[in-house]
PDB file of N, CA and C in Angstrom:
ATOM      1  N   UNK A   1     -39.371 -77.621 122.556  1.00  0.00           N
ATOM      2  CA  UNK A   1     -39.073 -76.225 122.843  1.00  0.00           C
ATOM      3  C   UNK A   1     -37.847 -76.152 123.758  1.00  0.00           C
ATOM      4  N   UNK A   2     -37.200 -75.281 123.919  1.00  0.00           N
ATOM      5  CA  UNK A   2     -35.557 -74.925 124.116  1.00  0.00           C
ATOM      6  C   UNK A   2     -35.975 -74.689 125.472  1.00  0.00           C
ATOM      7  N   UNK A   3     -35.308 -75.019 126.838  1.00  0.00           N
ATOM      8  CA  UNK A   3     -35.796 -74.455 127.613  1.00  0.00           C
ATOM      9  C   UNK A   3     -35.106 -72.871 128.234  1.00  0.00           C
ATOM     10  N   UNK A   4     -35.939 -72.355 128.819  1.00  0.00           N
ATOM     11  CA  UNK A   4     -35.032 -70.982 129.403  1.00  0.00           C
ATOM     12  C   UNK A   4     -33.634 -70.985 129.651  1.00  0.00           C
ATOM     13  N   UNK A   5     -33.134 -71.721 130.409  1.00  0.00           N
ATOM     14  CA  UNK A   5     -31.946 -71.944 130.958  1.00  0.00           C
ATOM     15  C   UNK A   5     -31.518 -72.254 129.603  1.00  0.00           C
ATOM     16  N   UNK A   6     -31.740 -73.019 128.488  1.00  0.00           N
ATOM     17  CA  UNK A   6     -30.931 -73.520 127.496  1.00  0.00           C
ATOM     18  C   UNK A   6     -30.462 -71.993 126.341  1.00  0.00           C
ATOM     19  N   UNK A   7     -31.710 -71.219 126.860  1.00  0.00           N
ATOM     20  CA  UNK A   7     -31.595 -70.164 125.768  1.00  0.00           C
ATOM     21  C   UNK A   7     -30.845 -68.965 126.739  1.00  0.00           C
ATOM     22  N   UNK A   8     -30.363 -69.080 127.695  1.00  0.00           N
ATOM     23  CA  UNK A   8     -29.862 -68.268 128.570  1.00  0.00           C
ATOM     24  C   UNK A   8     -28.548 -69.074 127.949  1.00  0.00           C
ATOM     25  N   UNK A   9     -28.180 -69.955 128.274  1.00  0.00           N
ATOM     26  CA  UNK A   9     -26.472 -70.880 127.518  1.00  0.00           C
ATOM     27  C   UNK A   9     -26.280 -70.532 125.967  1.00  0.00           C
ATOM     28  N   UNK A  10     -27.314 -69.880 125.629  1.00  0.00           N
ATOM     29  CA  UNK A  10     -26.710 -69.931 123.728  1.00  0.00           C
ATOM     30  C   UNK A  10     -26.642 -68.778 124.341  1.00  0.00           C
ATOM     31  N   UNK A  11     -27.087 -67.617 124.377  1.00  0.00           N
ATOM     32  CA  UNK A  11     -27.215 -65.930 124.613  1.00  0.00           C
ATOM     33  C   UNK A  11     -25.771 -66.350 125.269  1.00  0.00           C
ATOM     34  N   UNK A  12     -25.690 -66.697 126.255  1.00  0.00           N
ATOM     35  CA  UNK A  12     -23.866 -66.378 126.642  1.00  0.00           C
ATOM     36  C   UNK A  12     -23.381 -66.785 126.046  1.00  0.00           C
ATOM     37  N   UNK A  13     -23.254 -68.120 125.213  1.00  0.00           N
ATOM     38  CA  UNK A  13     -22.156 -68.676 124.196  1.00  0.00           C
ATOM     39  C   UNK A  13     -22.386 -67.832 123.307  1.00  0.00           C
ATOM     40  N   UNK A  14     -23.009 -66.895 122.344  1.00  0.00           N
ATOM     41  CA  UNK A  14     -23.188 -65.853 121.520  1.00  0.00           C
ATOM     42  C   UNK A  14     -22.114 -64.461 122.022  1.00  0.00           C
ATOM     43  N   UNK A  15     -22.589 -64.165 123.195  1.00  0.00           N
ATOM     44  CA  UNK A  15     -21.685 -62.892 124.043  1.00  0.00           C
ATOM     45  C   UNK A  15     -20.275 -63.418 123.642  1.00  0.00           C
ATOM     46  N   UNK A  16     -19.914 -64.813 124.453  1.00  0.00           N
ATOM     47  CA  UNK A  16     -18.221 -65.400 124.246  1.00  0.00           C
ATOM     48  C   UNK A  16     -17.912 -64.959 123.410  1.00  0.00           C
ATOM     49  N   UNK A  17     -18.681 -65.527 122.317  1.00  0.00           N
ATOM     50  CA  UNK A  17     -18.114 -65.018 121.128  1.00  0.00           C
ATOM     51  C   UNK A  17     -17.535 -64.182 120.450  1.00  0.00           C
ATOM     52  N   UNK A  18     -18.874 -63.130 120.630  1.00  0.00           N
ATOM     53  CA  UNK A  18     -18.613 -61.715 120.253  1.00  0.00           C
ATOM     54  C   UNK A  18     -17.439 -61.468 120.408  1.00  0.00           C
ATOM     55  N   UNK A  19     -17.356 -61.825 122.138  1.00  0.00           N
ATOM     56  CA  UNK A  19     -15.904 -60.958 122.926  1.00  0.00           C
ATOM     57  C   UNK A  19     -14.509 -61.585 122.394  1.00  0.00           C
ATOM     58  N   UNK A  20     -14.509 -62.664 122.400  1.00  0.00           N
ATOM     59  CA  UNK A  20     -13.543 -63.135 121.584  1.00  0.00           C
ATOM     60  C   UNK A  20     -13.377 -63.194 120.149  1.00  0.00           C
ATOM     61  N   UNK A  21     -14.408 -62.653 119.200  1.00  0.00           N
ATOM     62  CA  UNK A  21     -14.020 -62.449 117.704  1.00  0.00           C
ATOM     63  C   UNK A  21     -12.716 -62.954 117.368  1.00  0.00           C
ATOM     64  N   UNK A  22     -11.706 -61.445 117.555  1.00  0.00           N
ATOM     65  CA  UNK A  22     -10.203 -61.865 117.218  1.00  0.00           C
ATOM     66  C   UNK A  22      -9.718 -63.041 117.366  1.00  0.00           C
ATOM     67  N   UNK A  23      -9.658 -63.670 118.724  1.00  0.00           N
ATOM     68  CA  UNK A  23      -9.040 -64.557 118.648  1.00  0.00           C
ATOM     69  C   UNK A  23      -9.624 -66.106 117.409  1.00  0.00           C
ATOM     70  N   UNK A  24     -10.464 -66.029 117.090  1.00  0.00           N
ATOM     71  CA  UNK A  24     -11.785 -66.376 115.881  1.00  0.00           C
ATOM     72  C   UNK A  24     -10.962 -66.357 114.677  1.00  0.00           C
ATOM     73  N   UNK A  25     -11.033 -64.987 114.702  1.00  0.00           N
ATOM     74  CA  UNK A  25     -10.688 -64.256 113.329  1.00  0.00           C
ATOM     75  C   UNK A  25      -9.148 -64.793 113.224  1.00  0.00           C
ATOM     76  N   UNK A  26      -8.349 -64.731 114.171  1.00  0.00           N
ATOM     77  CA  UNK A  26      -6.531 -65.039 113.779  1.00  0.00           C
ATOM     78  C   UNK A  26      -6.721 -66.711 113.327  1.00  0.00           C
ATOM     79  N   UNK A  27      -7.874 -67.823 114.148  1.00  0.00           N
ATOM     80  CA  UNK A  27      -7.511 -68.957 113.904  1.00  0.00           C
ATOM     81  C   UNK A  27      -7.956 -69.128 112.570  1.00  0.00           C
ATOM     82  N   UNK A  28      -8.629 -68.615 111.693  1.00  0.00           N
ATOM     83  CA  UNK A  28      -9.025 -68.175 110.596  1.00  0.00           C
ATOM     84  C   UNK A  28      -8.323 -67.746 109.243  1.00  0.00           C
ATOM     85  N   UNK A  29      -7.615 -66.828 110.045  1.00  0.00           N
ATOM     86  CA  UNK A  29      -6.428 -66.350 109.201  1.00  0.00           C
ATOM     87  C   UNK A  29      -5.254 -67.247 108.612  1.00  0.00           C
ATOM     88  N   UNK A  30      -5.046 -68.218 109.694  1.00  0.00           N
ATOM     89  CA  UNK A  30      -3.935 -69.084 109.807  1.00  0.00           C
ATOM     90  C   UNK A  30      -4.415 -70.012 108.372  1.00  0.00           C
ATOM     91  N   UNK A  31      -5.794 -70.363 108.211  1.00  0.00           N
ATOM     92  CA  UNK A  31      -5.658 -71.110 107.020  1.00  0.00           C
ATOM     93  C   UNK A  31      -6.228 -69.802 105.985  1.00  0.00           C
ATOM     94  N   UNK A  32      -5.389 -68.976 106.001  1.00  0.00           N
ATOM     95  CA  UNK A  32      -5.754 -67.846 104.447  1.00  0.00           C
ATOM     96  C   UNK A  32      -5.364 -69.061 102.560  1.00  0.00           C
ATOM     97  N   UNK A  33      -4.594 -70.079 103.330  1.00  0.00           N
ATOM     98  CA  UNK A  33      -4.097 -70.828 102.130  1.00  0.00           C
ATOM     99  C   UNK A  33      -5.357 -71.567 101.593  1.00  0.00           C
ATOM    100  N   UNK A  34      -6.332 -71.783 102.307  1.00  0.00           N
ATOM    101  CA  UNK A  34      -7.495 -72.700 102.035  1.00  0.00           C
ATOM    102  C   UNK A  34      -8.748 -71.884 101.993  1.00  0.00           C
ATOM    103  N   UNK A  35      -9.031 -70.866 102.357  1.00  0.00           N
ATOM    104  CA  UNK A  35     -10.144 -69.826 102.355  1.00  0.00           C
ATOM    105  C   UNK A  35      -9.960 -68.501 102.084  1.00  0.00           C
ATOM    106  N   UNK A  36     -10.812 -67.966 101.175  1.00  0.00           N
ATOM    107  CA  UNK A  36     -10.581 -66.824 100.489  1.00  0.00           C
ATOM    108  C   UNK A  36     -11.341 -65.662 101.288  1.00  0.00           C
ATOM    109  N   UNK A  37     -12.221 -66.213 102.138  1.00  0.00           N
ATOM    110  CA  UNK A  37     -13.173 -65.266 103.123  1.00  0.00           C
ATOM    111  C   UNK A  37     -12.511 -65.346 104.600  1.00  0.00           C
ATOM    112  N   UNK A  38     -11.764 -64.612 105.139  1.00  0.00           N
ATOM    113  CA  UNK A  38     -11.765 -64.902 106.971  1.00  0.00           C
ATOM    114  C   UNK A  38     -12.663 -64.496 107.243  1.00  0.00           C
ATOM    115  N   UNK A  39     -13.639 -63.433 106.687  1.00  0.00           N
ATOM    116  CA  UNK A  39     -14.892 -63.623 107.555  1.00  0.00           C
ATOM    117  C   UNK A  39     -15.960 -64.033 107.993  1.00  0.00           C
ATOM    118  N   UNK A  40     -16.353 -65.069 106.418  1.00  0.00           N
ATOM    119  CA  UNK A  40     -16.698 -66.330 106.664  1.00  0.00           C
ATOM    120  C   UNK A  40     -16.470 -67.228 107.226  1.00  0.00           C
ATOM    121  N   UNK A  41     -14.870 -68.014 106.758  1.00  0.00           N
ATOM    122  CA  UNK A  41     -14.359 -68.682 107.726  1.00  0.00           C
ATOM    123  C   UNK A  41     -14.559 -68.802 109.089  1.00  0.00           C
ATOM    124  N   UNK A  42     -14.578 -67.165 109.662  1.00  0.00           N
ATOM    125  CA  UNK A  42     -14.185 -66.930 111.023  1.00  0.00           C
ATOM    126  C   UNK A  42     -15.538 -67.063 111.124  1.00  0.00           C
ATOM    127  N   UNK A  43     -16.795 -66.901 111.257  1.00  0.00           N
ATOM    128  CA  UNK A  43     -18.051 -66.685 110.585  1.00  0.00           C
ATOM    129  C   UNK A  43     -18.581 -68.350 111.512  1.00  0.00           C
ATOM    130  N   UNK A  44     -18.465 -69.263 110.716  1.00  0.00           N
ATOM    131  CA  UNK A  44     -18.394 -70.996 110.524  1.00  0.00           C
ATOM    132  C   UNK A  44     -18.150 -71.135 111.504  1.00  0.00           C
ATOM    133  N   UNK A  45     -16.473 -70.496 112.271  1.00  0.00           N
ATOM    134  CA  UNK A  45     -16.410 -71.135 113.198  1.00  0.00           C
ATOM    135  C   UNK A  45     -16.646 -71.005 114.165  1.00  0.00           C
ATOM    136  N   UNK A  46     -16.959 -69.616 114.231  1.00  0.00           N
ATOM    137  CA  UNK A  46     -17.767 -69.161 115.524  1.00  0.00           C
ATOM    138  C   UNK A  46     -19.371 -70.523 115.607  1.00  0.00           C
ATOM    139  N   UNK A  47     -19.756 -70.336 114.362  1.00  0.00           N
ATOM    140  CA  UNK A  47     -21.278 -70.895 114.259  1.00  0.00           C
ATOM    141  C   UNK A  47     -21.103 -72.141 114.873  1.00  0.00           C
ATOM    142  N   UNK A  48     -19.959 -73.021 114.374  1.00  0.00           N
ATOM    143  CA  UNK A  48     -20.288 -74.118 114.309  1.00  0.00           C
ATOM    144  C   UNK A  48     -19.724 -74.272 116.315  1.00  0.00           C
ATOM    145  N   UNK A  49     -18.851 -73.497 116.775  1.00  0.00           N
ATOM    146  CA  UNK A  49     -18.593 -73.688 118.240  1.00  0.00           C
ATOM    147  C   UNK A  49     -19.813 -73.685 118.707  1.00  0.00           C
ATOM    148  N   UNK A  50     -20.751 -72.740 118.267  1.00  0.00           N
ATOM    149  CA  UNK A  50     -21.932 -72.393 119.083  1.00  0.00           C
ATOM    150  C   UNK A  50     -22.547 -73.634 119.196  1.00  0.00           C
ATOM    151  N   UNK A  51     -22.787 -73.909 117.910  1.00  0.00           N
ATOM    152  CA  UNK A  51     -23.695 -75.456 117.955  1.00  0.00           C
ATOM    153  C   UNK A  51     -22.926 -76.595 118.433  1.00  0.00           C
ATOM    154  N   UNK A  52     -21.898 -76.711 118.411  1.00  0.00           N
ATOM    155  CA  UNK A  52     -21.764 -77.927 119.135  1.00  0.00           C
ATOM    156  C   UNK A  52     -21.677 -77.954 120.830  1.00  0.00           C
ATOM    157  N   UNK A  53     -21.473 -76.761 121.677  1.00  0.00           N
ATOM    158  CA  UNK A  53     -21.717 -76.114 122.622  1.00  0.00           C
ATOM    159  C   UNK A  53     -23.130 -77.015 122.989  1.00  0.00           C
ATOM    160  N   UNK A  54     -24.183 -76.210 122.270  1.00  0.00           N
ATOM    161  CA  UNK A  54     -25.702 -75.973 122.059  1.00  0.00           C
ATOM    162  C   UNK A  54     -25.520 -78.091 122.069  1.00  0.00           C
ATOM    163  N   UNK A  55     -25.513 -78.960 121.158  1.00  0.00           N
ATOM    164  CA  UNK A  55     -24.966 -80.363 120.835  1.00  0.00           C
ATOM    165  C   UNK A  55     -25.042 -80.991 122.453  1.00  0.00           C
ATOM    166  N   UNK A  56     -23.797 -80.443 122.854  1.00  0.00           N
ATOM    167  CA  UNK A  56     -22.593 -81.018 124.339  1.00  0.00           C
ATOM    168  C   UNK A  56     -24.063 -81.160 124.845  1.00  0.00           C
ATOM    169  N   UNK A  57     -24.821 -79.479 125.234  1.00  0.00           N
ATOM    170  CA  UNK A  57     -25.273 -79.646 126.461  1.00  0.00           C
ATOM    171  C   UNK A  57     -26.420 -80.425 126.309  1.00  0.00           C
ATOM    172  N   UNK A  58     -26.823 -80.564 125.416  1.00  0.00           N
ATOM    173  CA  UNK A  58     -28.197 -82.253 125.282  1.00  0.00           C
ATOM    174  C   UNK A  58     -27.675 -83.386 125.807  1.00  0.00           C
ATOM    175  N   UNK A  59     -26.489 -83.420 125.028  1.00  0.00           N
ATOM    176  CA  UNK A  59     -25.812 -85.246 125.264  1.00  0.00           C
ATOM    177  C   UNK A  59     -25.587 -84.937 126.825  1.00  0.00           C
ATOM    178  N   UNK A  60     -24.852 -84.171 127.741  1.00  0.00           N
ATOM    179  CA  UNK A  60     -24.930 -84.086 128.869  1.00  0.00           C
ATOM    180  C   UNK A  60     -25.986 -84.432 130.070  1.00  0.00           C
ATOM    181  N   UNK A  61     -27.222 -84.065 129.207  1.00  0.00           N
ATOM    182  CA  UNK A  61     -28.341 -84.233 129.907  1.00  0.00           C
ATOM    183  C   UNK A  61     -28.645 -85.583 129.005  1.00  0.00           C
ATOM    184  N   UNK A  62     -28.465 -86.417 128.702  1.00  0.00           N
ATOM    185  CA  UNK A  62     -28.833 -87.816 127.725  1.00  0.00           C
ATOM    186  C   UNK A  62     -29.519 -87.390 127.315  1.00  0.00           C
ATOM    187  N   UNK A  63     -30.086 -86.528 126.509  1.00  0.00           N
ATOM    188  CA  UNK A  63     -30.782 -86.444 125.310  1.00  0.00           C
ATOM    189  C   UNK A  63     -30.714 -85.889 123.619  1.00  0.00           C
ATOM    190  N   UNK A  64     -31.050 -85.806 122.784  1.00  0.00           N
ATOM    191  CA  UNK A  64     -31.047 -85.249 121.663  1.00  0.00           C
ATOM    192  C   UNK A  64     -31.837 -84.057 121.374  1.00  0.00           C
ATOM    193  N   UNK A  65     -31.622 -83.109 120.970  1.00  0.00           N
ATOM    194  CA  UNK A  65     -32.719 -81.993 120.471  1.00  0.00           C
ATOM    195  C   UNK A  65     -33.778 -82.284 119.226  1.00  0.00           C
ATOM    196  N   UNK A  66     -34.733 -82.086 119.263  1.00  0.00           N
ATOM    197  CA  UNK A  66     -35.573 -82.189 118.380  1.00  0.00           C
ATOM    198  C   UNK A  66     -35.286 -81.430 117.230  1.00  0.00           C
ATOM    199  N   UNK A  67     -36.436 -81.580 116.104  1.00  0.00           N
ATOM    200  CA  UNK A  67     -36.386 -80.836 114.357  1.00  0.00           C
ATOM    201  C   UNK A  67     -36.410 -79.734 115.921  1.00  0.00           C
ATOM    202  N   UNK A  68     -37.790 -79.096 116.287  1.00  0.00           N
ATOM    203  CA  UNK A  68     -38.270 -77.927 116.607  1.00  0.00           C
ATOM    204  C   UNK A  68     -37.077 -76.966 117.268  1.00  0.00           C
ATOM    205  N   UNK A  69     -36.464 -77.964 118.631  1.00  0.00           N
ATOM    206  CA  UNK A  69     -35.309 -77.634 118.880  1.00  0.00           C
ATOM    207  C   UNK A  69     -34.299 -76.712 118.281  1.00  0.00           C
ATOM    208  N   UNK A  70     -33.761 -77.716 117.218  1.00  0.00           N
ATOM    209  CA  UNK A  70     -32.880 -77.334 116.186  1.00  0.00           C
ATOM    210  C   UNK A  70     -33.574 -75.976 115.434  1.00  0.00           C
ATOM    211  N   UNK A  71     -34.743 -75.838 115.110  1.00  0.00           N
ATOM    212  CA  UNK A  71     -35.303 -74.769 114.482  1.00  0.00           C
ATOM    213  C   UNK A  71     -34.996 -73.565 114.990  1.00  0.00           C
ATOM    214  N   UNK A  72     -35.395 -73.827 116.576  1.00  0.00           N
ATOM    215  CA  UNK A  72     -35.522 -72.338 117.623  1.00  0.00           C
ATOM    216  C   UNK A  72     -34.275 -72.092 117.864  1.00  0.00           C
ATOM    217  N   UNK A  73     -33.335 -73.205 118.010  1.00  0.00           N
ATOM    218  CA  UNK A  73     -31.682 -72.324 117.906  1.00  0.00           C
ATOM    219  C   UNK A  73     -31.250 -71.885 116.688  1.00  0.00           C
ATOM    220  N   UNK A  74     -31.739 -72.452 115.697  1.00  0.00           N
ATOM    221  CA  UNK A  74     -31.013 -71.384 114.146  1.00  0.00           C
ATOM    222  C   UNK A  74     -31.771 -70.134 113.970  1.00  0.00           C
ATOM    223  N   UNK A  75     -33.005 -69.872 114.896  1.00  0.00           N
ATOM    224  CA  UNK A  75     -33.691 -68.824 115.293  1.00  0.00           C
ATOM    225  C   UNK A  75     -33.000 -67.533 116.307  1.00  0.00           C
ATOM    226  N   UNK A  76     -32.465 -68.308 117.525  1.00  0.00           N
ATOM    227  CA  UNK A  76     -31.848 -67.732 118.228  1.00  0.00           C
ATOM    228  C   UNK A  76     -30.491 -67.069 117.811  1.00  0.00           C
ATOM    229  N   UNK A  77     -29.636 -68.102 117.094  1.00  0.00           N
ATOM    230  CA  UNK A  77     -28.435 -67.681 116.846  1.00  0.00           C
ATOM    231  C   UNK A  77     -28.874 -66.171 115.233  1.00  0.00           C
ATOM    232  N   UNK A  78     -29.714 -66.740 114.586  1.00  0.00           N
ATOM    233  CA  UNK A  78     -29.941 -65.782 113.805  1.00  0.00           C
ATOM    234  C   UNK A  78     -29.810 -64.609 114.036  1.00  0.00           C
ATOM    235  N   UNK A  79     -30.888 -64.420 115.030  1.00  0.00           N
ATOM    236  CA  UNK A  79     -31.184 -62.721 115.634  1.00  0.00           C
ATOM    237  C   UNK A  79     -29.838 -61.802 116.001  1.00  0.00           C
ATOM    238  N   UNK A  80     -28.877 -62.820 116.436  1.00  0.00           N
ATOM    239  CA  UNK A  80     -27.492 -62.452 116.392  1.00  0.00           C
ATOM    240  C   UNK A  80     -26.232 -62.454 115.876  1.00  0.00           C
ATOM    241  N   UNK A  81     -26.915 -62.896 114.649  1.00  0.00           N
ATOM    242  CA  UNK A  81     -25.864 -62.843 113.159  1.00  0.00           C
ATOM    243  C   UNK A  81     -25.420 -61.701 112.847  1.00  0.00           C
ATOM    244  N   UNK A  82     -25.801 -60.626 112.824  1.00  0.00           N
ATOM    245  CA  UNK A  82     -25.205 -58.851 112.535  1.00  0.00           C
ATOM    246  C   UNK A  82     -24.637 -59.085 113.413  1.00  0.00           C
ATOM    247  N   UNK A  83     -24.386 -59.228 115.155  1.00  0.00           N
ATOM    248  CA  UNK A  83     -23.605 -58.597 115.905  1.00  0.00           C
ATOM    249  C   UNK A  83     -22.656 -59.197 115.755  1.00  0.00           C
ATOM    250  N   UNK A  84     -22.308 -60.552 115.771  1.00  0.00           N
ATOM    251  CA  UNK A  84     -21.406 -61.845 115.193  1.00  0.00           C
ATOM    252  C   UNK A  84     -20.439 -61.582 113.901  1.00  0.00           C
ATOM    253  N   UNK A  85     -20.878 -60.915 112.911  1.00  0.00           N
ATOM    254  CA  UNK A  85     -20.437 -60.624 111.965  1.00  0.00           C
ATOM    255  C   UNK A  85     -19.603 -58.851 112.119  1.00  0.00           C
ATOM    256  N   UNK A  86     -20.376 -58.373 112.776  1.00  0.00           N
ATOM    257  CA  UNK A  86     -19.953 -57.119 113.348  1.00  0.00           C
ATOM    258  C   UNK A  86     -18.475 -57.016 113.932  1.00  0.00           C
ATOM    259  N   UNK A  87     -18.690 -58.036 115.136  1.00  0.00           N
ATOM    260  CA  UNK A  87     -17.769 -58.470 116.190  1.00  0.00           C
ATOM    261  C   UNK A  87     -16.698 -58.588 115.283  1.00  0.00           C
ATOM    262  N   UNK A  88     -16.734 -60.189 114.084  1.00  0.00           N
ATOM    263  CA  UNK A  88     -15.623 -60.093 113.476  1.00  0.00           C
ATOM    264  C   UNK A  88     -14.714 -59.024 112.438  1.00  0.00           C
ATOM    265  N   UNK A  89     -15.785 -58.353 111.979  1.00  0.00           N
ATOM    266  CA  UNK A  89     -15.272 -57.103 111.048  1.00  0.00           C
ATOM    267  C   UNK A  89     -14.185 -56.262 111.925  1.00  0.00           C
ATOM    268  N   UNK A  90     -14.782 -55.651 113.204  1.00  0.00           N
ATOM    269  CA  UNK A  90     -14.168 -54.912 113.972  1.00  0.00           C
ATOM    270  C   UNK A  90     -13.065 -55.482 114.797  1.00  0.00           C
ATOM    271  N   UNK A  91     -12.749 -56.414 114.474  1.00  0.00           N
ATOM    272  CA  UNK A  91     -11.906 -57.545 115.491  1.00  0.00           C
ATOM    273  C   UNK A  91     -10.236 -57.109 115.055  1.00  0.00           C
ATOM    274  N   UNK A  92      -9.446 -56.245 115.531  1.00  0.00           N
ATOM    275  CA  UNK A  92      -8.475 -56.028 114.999  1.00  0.00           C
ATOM    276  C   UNK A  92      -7.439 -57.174 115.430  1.00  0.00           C
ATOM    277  N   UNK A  93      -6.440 -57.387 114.117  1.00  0.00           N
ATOM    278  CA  UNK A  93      -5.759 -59.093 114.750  1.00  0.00           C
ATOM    279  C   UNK A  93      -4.293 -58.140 113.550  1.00  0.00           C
TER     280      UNK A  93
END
C-alpha cells in the first residue's frame, strides 16, 4: 500500500502538471513529424513523468513498489485523467 506521504507526492506531481500542460503540450508539438495526436503525445508524457517521478522516489528510499503499489498509482493517477487531459486541451501554446 502507497503510503500517505507517497500519495500526497503523486497529487502534487499531478497539480505540476496540470499547471504546466503547455509547456507539455509545445514539447509535443515539436515532434508533430512523428505523432499524429499532441494530445496524446502530450498525454504519455505527462503520464510517463508522473511515473517515473512516482519510480525515483522508491529507488531513493532503496526500494521497489509492489504489483499492489503499482495498481493504487494507476488508480490514483486515473481519478485525474479528465483534469490532465483537460489541462492539455485548454493549454494555449
Amino acid at each position: 500500500m502507497i503510503s500517505a506521504t507517497t500519495k500526497s507526492f503523486i497529487d502534487s506531481l499531478v497539480d505540476y502538471y496540470i499547471s504546466e500542460a503547455g509547456s507539455y503540450k509545445q514539447m509535443a508539438k515539436s515532434y508533430s513529424d512523428e505523432v499524429e495526436d499532441i494530445h496524446s503525445a502530450t498525454f504519455g508524457i505527462i503520464l510517463g513523468s508522473i511515473y517515473s517521478a512516482f519510480i525515483q522516489s522508491y529507488t531513493n528510499q532503496q526500494q521497489k513498489p509492489s504489483l499492489e503499489d503499482m495498481q493504487e498509482f494507476t488508480q490514483l493517477v486515473k481519478k485525474r485523467a479528465a483534469q490532465i487531459k483537460r489541462s492539455i486541451i485548454d493549454a494555449k501554446i
